[in-house]
C-alpha atoms as a PDB file:
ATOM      1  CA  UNK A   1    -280.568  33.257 172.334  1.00  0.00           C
ATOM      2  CA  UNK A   2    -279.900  31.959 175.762  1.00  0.00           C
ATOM      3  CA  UNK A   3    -277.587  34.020 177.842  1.00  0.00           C
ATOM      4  CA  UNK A   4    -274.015  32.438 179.484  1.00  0.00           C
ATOM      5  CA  UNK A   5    -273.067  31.788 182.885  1.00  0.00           C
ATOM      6  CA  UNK A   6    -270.488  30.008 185.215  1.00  0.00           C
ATOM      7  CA  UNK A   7    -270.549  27.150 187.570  1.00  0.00           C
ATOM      8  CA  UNK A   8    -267.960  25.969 190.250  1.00  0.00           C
ATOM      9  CA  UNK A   9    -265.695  23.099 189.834  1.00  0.00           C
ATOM     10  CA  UNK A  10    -264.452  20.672 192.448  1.00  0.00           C
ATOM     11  CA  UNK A  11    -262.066  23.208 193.367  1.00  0.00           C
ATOM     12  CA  UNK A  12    -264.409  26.124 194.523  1.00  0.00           C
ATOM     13  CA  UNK A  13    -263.678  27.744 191.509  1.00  0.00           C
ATOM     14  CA  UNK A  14    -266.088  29.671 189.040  1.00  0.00           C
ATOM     15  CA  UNK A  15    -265.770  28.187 185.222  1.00  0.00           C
ATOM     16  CA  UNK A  16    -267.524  29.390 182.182  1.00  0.00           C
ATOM     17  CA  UNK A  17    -270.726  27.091 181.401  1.00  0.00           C
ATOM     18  CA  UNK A  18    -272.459  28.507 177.942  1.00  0.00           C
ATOM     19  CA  UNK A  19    -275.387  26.661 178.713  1.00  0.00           C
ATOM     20  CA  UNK A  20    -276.877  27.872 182.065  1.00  0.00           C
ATOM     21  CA  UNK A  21    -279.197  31.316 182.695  1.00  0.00           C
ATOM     22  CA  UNK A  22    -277.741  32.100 186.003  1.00  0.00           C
ATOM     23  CA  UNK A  23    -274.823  32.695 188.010  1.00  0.00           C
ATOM     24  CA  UNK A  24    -271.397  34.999 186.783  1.00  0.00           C
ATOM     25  CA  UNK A  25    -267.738  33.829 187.094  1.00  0.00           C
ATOM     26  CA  UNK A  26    -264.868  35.580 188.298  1.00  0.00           C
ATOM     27  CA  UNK A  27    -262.771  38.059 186.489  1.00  0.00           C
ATOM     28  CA  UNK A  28    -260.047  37.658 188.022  1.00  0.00           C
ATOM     29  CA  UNK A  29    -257.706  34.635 189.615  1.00  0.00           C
ATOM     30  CA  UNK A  30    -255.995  35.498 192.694  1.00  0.00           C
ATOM     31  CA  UNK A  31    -253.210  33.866 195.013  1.00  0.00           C
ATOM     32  CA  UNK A  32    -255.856  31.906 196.793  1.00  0.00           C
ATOM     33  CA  UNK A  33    -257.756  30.376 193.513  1.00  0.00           C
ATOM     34  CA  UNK A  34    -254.000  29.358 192.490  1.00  0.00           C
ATOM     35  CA  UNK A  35    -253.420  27.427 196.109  1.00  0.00           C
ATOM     36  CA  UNK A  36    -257.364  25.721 195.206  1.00  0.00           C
ATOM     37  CA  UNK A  37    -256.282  24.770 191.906  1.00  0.00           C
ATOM     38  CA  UNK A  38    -253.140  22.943 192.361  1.00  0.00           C
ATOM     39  CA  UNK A  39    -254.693  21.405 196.058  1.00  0.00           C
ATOM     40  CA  UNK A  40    -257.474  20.026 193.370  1.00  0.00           C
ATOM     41  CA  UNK A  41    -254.967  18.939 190.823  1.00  0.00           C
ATOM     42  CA  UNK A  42    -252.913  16.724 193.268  1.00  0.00           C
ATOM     43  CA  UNK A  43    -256.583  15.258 195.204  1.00  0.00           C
ATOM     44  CA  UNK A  44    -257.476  14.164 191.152  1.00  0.00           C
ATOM     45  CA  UNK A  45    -254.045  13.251 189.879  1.00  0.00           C
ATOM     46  CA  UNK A  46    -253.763   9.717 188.368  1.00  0.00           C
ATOM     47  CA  UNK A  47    -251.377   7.991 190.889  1.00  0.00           C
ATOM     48  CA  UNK A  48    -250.137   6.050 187.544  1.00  0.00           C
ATOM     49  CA  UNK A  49    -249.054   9.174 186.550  1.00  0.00           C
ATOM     50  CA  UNK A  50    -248.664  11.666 189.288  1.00  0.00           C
ATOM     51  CA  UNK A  51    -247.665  15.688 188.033  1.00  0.00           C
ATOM     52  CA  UNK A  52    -243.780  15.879 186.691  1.00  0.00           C
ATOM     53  CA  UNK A  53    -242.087  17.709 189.535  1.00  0.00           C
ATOM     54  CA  UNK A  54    -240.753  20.619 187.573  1.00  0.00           C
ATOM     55  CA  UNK A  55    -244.181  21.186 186.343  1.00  0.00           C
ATOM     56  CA  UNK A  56    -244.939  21.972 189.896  1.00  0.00           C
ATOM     57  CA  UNK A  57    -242.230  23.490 190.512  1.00  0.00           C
ATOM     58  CA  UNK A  58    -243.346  26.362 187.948  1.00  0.00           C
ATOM     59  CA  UNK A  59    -246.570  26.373 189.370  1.00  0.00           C
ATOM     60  CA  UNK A  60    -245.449  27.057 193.267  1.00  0.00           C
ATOM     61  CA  UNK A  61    -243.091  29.742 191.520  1.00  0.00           C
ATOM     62  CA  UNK A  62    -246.051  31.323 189.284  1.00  0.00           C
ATOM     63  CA  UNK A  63    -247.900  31.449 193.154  1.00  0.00           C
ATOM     64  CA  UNK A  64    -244.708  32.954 194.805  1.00  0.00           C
ATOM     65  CA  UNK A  65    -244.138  35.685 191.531  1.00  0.00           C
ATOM     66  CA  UNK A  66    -248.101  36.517 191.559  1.00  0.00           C
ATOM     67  CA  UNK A  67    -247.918  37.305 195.535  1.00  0.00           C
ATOM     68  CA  UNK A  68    -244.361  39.035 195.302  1.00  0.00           C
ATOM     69  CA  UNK A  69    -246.104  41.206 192.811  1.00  0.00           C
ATOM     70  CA  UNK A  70    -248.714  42.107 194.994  1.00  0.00           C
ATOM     71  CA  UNK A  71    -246.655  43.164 197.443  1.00  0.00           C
ATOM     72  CA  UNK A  72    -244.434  45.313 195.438  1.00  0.00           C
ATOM     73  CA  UNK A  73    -247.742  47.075 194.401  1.00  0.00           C
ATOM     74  CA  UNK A  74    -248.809  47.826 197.852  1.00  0.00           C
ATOM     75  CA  UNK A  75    -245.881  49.450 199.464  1.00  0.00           C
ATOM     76  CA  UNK A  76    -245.125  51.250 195.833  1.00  0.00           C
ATOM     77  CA  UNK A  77    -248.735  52.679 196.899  1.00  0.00           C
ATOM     78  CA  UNK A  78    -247.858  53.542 200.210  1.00  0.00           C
ATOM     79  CA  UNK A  79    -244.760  55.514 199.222  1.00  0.00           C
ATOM     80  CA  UNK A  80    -246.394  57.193 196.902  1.00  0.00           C
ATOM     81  CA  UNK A  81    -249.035  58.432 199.531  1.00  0.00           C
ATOM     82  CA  UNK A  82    -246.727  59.029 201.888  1.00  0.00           C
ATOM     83  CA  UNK A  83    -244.777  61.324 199.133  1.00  0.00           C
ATOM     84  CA  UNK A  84    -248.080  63.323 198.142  1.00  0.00           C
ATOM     85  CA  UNK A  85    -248.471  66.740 199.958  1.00  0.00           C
ATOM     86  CA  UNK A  86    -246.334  66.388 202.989  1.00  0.00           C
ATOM     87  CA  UNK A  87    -243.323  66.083 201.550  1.00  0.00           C
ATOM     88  CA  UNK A  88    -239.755  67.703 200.769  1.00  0.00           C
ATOM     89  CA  UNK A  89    -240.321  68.589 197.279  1.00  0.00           C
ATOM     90  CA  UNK A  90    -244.454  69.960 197.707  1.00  0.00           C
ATOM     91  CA  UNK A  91    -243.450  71.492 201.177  1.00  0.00           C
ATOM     92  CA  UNK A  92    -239.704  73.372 199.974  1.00  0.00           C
ATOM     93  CA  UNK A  93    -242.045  75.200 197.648  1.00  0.00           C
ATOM     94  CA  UNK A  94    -243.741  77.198 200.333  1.00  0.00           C
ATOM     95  CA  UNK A  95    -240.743  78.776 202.146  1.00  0.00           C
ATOM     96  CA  UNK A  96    -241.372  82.687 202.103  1.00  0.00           C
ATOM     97  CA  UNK A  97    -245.065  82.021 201.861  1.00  0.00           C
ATOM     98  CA  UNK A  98    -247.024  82.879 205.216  1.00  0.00           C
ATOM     99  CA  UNK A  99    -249.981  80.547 206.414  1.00  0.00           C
ATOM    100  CA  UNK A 100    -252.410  80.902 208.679  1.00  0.00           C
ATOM    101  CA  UNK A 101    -251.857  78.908 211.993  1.00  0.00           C
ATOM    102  CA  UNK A 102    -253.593  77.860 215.227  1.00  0.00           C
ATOM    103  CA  UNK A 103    -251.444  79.892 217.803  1.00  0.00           C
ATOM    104  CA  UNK A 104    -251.466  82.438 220.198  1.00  0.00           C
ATOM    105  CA  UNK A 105    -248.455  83.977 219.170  1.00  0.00           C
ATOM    106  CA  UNK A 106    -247.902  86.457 216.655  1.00  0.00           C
ATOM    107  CA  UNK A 107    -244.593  87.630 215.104  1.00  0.00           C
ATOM    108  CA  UNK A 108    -243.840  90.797 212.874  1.00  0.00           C
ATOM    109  CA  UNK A 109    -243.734  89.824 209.197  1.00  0.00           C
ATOM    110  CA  UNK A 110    -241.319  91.642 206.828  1.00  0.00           C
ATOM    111  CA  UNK A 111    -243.368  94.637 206.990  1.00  0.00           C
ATOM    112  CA  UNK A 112    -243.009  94.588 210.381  1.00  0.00           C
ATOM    113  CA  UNK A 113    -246.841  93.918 210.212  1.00  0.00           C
ATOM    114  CA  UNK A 114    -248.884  91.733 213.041  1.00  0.00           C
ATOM    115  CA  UNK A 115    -252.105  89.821 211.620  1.00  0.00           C
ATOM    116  CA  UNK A 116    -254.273  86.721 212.665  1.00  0.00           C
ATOM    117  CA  UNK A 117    -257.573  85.825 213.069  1.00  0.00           C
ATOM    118  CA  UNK A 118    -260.272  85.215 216.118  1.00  0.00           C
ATOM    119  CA  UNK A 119    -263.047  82.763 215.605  1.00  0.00           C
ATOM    120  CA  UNK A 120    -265.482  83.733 217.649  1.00  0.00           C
ATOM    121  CA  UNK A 121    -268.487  80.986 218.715  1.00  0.00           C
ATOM    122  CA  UNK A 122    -271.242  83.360 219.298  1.00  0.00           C
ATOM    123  CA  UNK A 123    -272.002  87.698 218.387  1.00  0.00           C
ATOM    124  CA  UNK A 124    -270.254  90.080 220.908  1.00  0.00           C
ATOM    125  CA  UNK A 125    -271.419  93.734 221.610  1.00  0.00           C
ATOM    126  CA  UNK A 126    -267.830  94.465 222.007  1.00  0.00           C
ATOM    127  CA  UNK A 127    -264.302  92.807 221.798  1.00  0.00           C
ATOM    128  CA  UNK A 128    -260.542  93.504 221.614  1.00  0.00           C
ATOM    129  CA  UNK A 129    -257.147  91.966 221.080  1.00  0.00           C
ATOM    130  CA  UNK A 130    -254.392  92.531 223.342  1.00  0.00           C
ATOM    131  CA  UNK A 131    -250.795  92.257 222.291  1.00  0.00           C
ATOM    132  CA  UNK A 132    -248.470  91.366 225.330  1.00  0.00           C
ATOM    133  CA  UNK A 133    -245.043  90.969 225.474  1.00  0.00           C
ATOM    134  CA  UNK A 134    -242.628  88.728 227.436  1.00  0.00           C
ATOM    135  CA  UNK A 135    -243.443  90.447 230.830  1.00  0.00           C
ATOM    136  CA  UNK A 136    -247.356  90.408 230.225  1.00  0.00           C
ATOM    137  CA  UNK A 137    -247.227  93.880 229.299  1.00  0.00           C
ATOM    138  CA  UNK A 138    -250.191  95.251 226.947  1.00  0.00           C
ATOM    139  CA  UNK A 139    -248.366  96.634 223.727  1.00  0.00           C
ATOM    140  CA  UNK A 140    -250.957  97.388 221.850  1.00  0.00           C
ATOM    141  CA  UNK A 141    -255.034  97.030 222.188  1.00  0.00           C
ATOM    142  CA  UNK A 142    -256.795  95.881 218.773  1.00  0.00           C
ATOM    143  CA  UNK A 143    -260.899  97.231 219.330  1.00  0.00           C
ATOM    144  CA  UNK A 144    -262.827  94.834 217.381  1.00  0.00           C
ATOM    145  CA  UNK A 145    -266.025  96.378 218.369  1.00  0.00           C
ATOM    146  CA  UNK A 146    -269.332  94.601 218.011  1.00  0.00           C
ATOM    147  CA  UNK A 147    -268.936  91.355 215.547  1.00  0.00           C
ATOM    148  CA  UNK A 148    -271.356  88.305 214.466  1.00  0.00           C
ATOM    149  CA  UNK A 149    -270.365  84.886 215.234  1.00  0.00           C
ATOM    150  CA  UNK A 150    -267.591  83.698 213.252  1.00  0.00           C
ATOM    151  CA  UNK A 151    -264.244  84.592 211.706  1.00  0.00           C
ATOM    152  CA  UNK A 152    -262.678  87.828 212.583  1.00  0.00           C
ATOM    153  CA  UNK A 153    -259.338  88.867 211.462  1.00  0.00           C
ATOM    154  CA  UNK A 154    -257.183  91.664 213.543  1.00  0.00           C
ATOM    155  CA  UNK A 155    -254.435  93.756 212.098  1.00  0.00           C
ATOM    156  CA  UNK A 156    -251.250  96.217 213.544  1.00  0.00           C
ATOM    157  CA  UNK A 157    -248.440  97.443 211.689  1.00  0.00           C
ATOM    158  CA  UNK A 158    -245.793  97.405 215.462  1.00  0.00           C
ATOM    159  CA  UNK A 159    -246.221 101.249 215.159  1.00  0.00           C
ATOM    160  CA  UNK A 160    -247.389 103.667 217.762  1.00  0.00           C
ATOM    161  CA  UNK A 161    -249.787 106.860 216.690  1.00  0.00           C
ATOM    162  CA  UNK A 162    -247.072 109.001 215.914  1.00  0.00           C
ATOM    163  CA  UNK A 163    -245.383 106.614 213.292  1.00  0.00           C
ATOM    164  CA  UNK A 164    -242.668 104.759 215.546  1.00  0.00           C
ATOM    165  CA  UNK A 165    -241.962 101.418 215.732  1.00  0.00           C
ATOM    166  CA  UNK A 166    -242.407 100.038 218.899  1.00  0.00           C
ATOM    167  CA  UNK A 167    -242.511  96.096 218.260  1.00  0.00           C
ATOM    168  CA  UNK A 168    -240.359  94.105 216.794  1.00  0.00           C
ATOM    169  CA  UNK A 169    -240.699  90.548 218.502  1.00  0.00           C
ATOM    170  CA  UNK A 170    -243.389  87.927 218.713  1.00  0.00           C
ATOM    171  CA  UNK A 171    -246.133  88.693 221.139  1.00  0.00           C
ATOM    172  CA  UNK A 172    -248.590  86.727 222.737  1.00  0.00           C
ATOM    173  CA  UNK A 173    -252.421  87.600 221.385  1.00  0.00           C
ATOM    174  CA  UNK A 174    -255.053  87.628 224.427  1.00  0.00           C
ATOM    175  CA  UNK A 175    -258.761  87.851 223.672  1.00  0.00           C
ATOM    176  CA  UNK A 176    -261.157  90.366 225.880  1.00  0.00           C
ATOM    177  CA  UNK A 177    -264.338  90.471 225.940  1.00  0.00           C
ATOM    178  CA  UNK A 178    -265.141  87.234 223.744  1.00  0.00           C
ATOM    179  CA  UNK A 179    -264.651  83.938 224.305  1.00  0.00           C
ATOM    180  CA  UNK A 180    -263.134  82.840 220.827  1.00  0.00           C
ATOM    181  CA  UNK A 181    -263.098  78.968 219.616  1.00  0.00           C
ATOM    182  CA  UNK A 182    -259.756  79.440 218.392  1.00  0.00           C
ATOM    183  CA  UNK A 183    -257.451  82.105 217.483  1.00  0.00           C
ATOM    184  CA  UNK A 184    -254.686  82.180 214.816  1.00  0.00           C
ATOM    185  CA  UNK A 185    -251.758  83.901 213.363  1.00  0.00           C
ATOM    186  CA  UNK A 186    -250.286  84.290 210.223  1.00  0.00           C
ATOM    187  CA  UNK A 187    -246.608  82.781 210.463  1.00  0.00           C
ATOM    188  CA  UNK A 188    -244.270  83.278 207.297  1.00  0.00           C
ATOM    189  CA  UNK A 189    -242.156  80.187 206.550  1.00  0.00           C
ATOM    190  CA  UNK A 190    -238.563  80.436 206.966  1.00  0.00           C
ATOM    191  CA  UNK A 191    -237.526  76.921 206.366  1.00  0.00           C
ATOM    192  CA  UNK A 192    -238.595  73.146 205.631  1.00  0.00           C
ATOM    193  CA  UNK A 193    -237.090  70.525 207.959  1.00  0.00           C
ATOM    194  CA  UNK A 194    -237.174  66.865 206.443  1.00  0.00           C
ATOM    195  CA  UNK A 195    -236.584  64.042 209.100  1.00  0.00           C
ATOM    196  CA  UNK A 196    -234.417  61.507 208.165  1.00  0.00           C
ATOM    197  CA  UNK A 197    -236.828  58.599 209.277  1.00  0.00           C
ATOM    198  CA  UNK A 198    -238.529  59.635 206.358  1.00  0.00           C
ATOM    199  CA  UNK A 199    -241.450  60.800 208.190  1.00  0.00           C
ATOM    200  CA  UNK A 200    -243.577  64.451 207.266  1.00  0.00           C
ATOM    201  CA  UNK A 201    -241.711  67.739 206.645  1.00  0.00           C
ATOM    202  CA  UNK A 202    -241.900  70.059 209.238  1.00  0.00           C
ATOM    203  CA  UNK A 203    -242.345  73.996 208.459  1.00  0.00           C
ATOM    204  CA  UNK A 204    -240.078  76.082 210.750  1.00  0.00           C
ATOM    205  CA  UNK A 205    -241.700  79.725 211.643  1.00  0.00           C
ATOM    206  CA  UNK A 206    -240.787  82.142 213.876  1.00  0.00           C
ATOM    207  CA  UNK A 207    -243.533  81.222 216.375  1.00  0.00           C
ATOM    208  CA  UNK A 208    -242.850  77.581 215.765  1.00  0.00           C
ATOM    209  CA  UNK A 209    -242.538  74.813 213.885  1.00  0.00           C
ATOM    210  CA  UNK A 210    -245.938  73.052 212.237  1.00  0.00           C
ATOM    211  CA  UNK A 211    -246.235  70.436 209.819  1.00  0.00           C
ATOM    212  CA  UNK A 212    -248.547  70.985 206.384  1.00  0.00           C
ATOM    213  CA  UNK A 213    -251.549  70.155 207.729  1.00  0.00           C
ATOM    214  CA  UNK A 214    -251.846  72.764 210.409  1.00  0.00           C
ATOM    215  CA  UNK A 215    -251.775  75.515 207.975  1.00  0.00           C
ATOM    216  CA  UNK A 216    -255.772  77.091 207.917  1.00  0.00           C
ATOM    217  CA  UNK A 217    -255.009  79.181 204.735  1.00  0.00           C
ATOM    218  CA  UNK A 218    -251.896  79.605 202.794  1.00  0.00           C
ATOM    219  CA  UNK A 219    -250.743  82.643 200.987  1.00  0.00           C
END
């Protein structure tokens, strides 16, 4: 049994042919073949009896509809991608939740607890994390000791070694002894700030504000 195939009219268009071996027709007609039909259908009208004008009238309209359509589709799509992930409604869902953060600020959590993370680009014999506060004064030292290349997470509670609080604010983080790639806080998020020009949410911290995608981790 011989196979099917397509050839092309006078228009440029693909048309079924169940006689030929080669070739394969379109599956689908867009704005464009419409425009190549109806320019071939005017070229091959019989002047005697040119095409009723409401009859093209219907066809022009079918063109406008079919690219109206298409348009519709595409900026539906867009909204939706712009809705996915960054948000109101995904982004008012992590207020109270901390996330890790690019920053060289840390601030207490409810426990009054100060974490983040170095990422270090090569092993160290020996490394430390200073706290400072507003006046560049050490408030506490973090000893990280020897450590591989890679992620390295540092930890205080704000208390001294008797059991007193002694920091309550955000303080800046300084590396010693390493040369870290980037270091990072965890920030817990107060609040979620959506623009009214419709644009991404913004997540409001106590060390700043960040948008979605500048959180590392999330917890």
């Amino acid at each position: 049994m011989s196979a099917t195939s397509t050839v092309t009219d006078s228009a440029g268009l693909a048309v079924y042919n169940p006689t030929t071996n080669v070739g394969v027709g379109k599956a689908k007609m867009g704005q464009e073949d419409f425009l190549r039909l109806l320019t071939a259908q005017m070229q091959t009208q019989d002047p005697f009896e040119p095409v009723n004008n409401a009859e093209m009238v219907s066809q022009m309209a079918t063109i406008t509809n079919s690219s109206g359509i298409a348009e519709m589709n595409a900026s539906l799509q867009a909204i939706k991608e712009q809705l996915t992930g960054t948000r109101l409604g995904d982004a008012a869902s992590w207020i109270g939740r901390a996330m890790l953060v690019q920053s060289n600020i840390a601030a207490p959590d409810a426990a009054g607890q100060y974490m983040g993370q170095v990422s270090l680009a090569e092993a160290v014999d020996g490394a430390s994390v200073e706290l400072l506060d507003g006046d560049g004064n050490v408030v506490k030292t973090i000893e990280l000791g020897a450590q591989a290349k890679g992620d390295v997470n540092f930890y205080w509670d704000g208390k001294d070694e008797t059991g007193q609080t002694v920091a309550t604010s955000a303080l800046q983080v300084k590396v010693k002894g390493a040369t870290p790639s980037r270091v990072a806080t965890w920030a817990t998020i107060a609040a979620v700030q959506s623009p009214a020009d419709g644009s991404s949410s913004k997540l409001i911290t106590s060390i700043g504000t960040f948008g979605p995608s500048d959180a590392i981790t999330l917890s």
